[in-house]
C-alpha atoms as a PDB file:
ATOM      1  CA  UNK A   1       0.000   0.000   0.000  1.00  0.00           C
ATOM      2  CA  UNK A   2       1.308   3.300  -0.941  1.00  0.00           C
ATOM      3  CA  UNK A   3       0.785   6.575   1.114  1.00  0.00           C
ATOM      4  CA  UNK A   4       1.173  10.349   0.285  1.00  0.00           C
ATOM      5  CA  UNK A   5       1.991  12.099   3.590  1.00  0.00           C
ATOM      6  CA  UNK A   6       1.823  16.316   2.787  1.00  0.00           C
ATOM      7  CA  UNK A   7       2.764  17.017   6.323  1.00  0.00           C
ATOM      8  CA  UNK A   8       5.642  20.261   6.761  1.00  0.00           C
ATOM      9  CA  UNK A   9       6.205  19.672   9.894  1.00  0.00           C
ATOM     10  CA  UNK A  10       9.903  17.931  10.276  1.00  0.00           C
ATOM     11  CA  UNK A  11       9.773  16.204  13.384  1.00  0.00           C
ATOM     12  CA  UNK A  12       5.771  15.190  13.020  1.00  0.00           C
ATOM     13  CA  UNK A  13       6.409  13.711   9.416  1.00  0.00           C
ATOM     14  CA  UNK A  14       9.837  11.668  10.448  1.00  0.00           C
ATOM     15  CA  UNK A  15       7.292   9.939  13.498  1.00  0.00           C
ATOM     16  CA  UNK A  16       4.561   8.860  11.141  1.00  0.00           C
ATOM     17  CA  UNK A  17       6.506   7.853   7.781  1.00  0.00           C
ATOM     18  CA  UNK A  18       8.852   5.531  10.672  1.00  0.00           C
ATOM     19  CA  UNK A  19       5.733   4.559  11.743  1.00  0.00           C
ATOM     20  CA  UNK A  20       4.251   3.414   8.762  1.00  0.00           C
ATOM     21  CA  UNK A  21       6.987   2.109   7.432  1.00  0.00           C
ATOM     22  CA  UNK A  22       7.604  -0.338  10.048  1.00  0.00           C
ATOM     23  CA  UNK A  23       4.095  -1.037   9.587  1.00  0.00           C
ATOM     24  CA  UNK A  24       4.633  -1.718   6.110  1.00  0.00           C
ATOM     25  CA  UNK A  25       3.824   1.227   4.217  1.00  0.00           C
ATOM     26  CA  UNK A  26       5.542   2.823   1.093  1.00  0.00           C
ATOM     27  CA  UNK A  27       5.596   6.478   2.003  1.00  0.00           C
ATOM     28  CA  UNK A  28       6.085   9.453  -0.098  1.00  0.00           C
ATOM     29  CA  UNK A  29       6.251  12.423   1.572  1.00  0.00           C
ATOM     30  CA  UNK A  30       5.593  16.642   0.613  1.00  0.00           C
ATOM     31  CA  UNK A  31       7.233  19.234   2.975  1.00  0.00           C
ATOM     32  CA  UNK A  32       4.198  21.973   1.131  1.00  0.00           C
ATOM     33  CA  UNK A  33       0.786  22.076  -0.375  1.00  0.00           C
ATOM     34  CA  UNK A  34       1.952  22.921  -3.937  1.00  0.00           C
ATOM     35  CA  UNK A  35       4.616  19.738  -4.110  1.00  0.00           C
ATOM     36  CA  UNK A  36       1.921  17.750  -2.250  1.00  0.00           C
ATOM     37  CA  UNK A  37      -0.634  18.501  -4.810  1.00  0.00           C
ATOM     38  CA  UNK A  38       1.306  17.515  -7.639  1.00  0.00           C
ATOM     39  CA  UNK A  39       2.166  13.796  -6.181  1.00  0.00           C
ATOM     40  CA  UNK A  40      -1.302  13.725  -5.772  1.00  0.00           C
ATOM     41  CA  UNK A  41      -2.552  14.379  -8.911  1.00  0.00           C
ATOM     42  CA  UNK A  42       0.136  12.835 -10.966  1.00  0.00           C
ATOM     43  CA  UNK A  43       0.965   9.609  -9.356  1.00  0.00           C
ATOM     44  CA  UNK A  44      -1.163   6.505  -7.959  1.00  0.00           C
ATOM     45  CA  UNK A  45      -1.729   6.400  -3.811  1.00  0.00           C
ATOM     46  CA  UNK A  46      -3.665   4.296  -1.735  1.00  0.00           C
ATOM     47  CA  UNK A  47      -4.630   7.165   0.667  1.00  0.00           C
ATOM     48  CA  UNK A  48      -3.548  10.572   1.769  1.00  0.00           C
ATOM     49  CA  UNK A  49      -2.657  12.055   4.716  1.00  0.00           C
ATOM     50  CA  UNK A  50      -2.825  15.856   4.284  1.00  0.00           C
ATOM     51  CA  UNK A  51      -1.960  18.385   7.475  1.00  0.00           C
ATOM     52  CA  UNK A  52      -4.645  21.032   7.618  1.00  0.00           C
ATOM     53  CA  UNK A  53      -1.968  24.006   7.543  1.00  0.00           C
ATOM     54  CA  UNK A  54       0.331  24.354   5.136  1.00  0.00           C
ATOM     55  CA  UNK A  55       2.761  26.567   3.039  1.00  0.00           C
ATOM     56  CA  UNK A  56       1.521  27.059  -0.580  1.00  0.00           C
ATOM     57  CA  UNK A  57      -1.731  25.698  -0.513  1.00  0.00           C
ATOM     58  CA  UNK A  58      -3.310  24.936   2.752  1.00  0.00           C
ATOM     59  CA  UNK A  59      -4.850  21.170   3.471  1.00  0.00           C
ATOM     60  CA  UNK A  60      -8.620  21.836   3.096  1.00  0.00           C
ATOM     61  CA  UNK A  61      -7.708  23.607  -0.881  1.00  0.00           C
ATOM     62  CA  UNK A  62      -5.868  20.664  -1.794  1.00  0.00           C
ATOM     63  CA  UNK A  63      -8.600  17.837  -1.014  1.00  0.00           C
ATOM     64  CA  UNK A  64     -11.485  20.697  -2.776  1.00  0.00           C
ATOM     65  CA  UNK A  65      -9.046  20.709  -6.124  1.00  0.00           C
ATOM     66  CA  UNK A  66      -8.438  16.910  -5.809  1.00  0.00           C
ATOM     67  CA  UNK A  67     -12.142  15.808  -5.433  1.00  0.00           C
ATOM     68  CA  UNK A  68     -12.663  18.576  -8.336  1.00  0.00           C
ATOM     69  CA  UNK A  69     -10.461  16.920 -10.757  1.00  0.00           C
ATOM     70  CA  UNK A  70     -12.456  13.566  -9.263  1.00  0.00           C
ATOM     71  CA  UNK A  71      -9.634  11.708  -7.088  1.00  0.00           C
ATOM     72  CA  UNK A  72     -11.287   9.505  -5.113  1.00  0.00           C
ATOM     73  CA  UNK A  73      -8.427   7.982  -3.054  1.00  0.00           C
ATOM     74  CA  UNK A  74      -9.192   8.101   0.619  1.00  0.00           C
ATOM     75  CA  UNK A  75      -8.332  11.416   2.287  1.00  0.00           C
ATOM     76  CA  UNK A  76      -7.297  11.902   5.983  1.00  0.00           C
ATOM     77  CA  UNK A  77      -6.888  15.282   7.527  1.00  0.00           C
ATOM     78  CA  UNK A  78      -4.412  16.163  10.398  1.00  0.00           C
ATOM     79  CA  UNK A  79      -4.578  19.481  12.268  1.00  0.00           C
ATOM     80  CA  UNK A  80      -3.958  21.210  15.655  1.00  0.00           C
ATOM     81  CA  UNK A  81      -7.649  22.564  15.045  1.00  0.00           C
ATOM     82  CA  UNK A  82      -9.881  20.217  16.277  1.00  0.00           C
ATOM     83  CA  UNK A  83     -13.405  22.245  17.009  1.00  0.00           C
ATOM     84  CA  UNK A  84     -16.658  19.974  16.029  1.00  0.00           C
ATOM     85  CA  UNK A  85     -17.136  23.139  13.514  1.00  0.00           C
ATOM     86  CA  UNK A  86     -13.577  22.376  11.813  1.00  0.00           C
ATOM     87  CA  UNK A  87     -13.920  18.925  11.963  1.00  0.00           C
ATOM     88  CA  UNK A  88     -17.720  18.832   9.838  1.00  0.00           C
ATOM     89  CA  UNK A  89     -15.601  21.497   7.233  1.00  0.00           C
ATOM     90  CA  UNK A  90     -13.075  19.319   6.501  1.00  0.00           C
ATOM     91  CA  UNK A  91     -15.705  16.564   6.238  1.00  0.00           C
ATOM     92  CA  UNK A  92     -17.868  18.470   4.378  1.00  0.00           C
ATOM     93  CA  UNK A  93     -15.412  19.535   1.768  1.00  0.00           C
ATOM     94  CA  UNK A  94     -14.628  16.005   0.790  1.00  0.00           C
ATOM     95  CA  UNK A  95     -11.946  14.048   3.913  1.00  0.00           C
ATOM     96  CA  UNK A  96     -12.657  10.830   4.336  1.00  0.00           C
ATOM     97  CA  UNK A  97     -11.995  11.061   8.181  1.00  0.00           C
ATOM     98  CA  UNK A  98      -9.943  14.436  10.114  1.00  0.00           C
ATOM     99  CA  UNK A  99      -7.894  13.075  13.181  1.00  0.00           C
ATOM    100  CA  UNK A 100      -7.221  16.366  15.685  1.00  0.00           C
ATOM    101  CA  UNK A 101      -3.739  16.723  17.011  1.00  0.00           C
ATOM    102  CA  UNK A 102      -1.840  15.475  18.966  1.00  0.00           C
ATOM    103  CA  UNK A 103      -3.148  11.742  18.943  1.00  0.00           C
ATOM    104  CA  UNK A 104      -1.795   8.462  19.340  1.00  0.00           C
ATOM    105  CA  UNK A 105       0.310   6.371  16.391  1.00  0.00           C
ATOM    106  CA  UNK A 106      -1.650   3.473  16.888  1.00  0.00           C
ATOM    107  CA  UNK A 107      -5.251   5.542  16.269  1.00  0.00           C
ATOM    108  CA  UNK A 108      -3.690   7.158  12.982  1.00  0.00           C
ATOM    109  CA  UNK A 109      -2.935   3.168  11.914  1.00  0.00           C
ATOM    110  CA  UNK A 110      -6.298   1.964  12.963  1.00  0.00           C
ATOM    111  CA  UNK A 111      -8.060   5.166  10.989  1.00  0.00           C
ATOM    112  CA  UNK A 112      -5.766   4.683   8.126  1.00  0.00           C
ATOM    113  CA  UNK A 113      -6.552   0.396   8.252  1.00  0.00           C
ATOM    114  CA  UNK A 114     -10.092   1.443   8.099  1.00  0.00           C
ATOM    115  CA  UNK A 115     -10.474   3.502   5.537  1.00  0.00           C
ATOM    116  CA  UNK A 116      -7.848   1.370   3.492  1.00  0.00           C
ATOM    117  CA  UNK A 117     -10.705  -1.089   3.819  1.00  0.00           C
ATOM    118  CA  UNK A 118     -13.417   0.530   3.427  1.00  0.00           C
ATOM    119  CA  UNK A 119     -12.282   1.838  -0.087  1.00  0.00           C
ATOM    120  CA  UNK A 120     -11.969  -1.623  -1.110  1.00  0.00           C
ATOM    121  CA  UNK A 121     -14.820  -2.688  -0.071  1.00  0.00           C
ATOM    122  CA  UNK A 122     -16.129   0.369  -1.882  1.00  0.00           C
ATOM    123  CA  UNK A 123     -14.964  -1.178  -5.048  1.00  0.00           C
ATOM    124  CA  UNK A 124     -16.357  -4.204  -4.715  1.00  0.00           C
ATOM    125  CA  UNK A 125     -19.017  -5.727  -5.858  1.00  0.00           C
ATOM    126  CA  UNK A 126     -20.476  -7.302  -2.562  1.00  0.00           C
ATOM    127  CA  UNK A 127     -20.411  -7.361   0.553  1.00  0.00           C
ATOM    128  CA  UNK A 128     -21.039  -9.831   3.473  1.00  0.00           C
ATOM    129  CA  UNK A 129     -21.642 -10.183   7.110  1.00  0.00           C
ATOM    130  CA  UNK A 130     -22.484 -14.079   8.508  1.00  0.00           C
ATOM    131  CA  UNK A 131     -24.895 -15.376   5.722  1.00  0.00           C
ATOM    132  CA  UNK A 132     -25.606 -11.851   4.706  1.00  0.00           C
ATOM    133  CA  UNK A 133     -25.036 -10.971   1.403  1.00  0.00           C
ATOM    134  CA  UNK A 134     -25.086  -7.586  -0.179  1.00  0.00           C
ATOM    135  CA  UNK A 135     -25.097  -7.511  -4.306  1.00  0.00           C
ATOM    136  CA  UNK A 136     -24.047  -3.679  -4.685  1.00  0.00           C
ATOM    137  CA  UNK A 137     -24.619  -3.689  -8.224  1.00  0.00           C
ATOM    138  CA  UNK A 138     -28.479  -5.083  -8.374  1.00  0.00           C
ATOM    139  CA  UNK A 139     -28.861  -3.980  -5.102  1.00  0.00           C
ATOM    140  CA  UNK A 140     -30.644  -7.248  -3.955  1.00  0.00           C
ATOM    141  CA  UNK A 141     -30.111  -8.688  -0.082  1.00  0.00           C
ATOM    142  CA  UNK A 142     -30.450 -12.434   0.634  1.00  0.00           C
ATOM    143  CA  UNK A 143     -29.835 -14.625   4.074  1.00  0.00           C
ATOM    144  CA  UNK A 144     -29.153 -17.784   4.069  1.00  0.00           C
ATOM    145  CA  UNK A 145     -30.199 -17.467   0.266  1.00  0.00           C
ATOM    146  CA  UNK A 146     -33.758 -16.044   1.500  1.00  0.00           C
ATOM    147  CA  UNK A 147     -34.243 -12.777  -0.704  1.00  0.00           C
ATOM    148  CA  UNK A 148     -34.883 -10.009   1.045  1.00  0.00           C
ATOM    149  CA  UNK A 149     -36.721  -7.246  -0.027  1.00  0.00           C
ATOM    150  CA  UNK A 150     -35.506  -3.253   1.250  1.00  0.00           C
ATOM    151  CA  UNK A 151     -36.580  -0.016   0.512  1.00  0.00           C
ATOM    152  CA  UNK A 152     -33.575   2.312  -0.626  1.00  0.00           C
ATOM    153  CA  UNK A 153     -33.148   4.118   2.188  1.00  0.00           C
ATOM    154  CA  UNK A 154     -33.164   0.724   4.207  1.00  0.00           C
ATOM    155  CA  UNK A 155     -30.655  -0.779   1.863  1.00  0.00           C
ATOM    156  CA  UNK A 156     -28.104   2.384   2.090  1.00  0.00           C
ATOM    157  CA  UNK A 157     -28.212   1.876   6.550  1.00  0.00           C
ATOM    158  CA  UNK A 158     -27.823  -1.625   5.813  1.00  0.00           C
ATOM    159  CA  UNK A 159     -24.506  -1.497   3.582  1.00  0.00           C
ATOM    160  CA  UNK A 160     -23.658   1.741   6.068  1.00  0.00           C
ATOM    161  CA  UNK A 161     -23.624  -0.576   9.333  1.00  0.00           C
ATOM    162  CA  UNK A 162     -21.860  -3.405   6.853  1.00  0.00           C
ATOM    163  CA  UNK A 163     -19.179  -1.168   5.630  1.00  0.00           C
ATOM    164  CA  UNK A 164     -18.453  -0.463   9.649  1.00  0.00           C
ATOM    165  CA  UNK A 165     -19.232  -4.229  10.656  1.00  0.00           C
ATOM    166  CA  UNK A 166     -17.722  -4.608  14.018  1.00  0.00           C
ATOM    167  CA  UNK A 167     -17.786  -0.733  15.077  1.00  0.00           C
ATOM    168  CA  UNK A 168     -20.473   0.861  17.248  1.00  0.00           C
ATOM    169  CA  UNK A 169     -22.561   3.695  15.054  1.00  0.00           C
ATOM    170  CA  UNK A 170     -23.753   6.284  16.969  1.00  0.00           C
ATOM    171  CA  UNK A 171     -27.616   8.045  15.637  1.00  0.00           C
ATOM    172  CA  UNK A 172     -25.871  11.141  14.802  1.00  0.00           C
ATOM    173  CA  UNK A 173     -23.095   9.117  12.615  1.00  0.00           C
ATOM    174  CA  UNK A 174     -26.773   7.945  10.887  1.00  0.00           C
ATOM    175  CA  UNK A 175     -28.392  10.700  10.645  1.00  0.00           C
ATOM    176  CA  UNK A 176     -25.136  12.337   9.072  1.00  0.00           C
ATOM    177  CA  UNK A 177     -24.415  10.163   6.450  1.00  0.00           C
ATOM    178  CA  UNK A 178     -27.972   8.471   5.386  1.00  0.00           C
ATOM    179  CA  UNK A 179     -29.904  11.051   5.806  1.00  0.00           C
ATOM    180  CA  UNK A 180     -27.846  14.504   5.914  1.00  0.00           C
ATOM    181  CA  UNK A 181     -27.318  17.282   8.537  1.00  0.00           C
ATOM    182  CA  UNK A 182     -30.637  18.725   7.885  1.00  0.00           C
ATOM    183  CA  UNK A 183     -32.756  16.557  10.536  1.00  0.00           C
ATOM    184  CA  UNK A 184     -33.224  17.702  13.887  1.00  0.00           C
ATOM    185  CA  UNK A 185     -30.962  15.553  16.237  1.00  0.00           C
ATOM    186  CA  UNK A 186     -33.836  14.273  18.775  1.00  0.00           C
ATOM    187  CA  UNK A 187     -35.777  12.477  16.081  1.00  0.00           C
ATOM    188  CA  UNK A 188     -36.694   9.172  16.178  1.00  0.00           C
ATOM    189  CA  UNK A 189     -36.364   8.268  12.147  1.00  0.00           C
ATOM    190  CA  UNK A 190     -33.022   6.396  12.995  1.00  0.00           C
ATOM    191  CA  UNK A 191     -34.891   3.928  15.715  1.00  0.00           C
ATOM    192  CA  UNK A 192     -37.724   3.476  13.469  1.00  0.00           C
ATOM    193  CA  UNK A 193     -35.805   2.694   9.824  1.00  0.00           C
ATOM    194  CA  UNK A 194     -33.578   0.490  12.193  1.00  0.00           C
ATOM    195  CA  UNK A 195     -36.530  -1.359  13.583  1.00  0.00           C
ATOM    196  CA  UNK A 196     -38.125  -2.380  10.242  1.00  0.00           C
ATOM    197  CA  UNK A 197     -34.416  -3.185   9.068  1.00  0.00           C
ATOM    198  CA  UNK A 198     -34.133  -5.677  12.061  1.00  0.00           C
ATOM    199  CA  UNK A 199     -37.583  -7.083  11.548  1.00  0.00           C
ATOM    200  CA  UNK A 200     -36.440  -7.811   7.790  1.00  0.00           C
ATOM    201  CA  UNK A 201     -32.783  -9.037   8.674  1.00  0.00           C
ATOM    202  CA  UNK A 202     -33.047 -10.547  11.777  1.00  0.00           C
ATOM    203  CA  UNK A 203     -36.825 -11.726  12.149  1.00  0.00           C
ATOM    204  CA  UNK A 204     -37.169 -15.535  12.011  1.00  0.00           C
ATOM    205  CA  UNK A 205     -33.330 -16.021  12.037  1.00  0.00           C
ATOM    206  CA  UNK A 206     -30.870 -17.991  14.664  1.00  0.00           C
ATOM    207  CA  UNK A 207     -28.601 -15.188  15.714  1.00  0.00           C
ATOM    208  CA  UNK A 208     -29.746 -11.189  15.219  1.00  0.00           C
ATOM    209  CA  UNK A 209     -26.826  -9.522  13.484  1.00  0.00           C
ATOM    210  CA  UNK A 210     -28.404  -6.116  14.345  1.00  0.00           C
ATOM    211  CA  UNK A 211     -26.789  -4.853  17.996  1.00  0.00           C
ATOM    212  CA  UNK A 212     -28.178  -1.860  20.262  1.00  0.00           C
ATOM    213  CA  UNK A 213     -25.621  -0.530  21.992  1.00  0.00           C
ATOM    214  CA  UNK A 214     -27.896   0.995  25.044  1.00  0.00           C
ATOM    215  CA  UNK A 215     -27.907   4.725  25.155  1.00  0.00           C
ATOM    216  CA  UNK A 216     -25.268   5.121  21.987  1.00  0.00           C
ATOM    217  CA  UNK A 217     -26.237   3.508  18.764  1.00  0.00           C
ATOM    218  CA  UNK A 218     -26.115   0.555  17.109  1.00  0.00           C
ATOM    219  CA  UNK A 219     -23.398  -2.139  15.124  1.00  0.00           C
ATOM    220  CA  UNK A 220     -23.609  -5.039  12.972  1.00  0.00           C
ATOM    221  CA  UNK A 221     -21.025  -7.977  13.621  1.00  0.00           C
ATOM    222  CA  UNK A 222     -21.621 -11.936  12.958  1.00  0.00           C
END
């Protein structure tokens, strides 16, 4: 796997190319925005991992020109500002996931493992959880070769909680990315869409997939 670090910070890039090299990375690295944005364009990466402040061309105008010229490689944003506000900008203007500093080597590797995966599972043409099956390209469901029948918006939570199989999900995460940041945060459209998702996946089956995790959200794990 090949990463493109764009980090101009010395001392902060020398800790997390050792790191990932040891972890078995290939790292290239960019000291500025403008040498940073031309790796990025013209060569192939697996992910990047952009600091928000930079000489040249600061973080946030390099991942609006990339997803612009429609480079879809996952992004991941590093920055000393870490306000909720700053965070949902740098989400908003196309990162894949924005990791405040200072923070922990081993919670950069897990964020960078995770969206390594989840881009390939983005590619791919299923996906699978137990004797769930997901066809992404006819979008049908089945279980235990039982087709099961989903409205869209009931499909796109379902390959949501598969694509983070394993992780807890909290409402908000739901409400974010299925339905947008335009619902007010006490409804109750996550509990409900949830509920007639379990009572499709789970209903007459040996073991529920679907988790609540009390007070927080939900997760889907075999």
């Amino acid at each position: 796997m090949r990463i493109l670090l764009i980090e101009d910070d010395k001392e902060t890039a020398h800790f997390i190319i050792k790191g990932l090299s040891e972890s078995n990375y290939t790292v290239d690295h960019a000291d500025n925005g403008k040498d940073g944005l031309y790796l990025a364009v013209n060569s192939k990466y697996d992910l990047l991992i952009i600091d928000r402040m930079l000489p040249g061309i600061d973080g946030l105008s390099i991942v609006k020109m990339l997803r612009a010229a429609d480079k879809r490689m996952p992004i991941l944003i590093l920055s000393a500002l870490g306000s909720v506000d700053e965070k949902v900008e740098g989400l908003r203007i196309g990162a894949d996931d924005y990791l405040p500093k200072p923070y922990a080597f081993s919670e950069l590797l897990a964020r960078i493992e995770v969206l390594l995966r989840r881009n390939k599972e983005s590619q791919a043409k299923f996906l699978q959880v137990a004797d769930l099956k997901i066809n992404l390209e006819n979008y049908t469901v089945t279980r235990a070769a039982k087709k099961i029948e989903l409205k869209p918006t009931e499909f796109k939570l379902l390959v949501y909680l598969v694509r983070h199989r394993g992780q807890v999900i909290t409402r908000t995460m739901l409400l974010e990315n299925i339905w947008g940041y335009n619902f007010d945060p006490q409804t109750n459209i996550v509990d409900v869409h949830i509920s007639r998702l379990r009572s499709k996946i789970d209903r007459g089956f040996d073991k529920e997939l679907i988790k609540t995790i009390r007070g927080i959200g939900y997760k889907i794990e075999e």
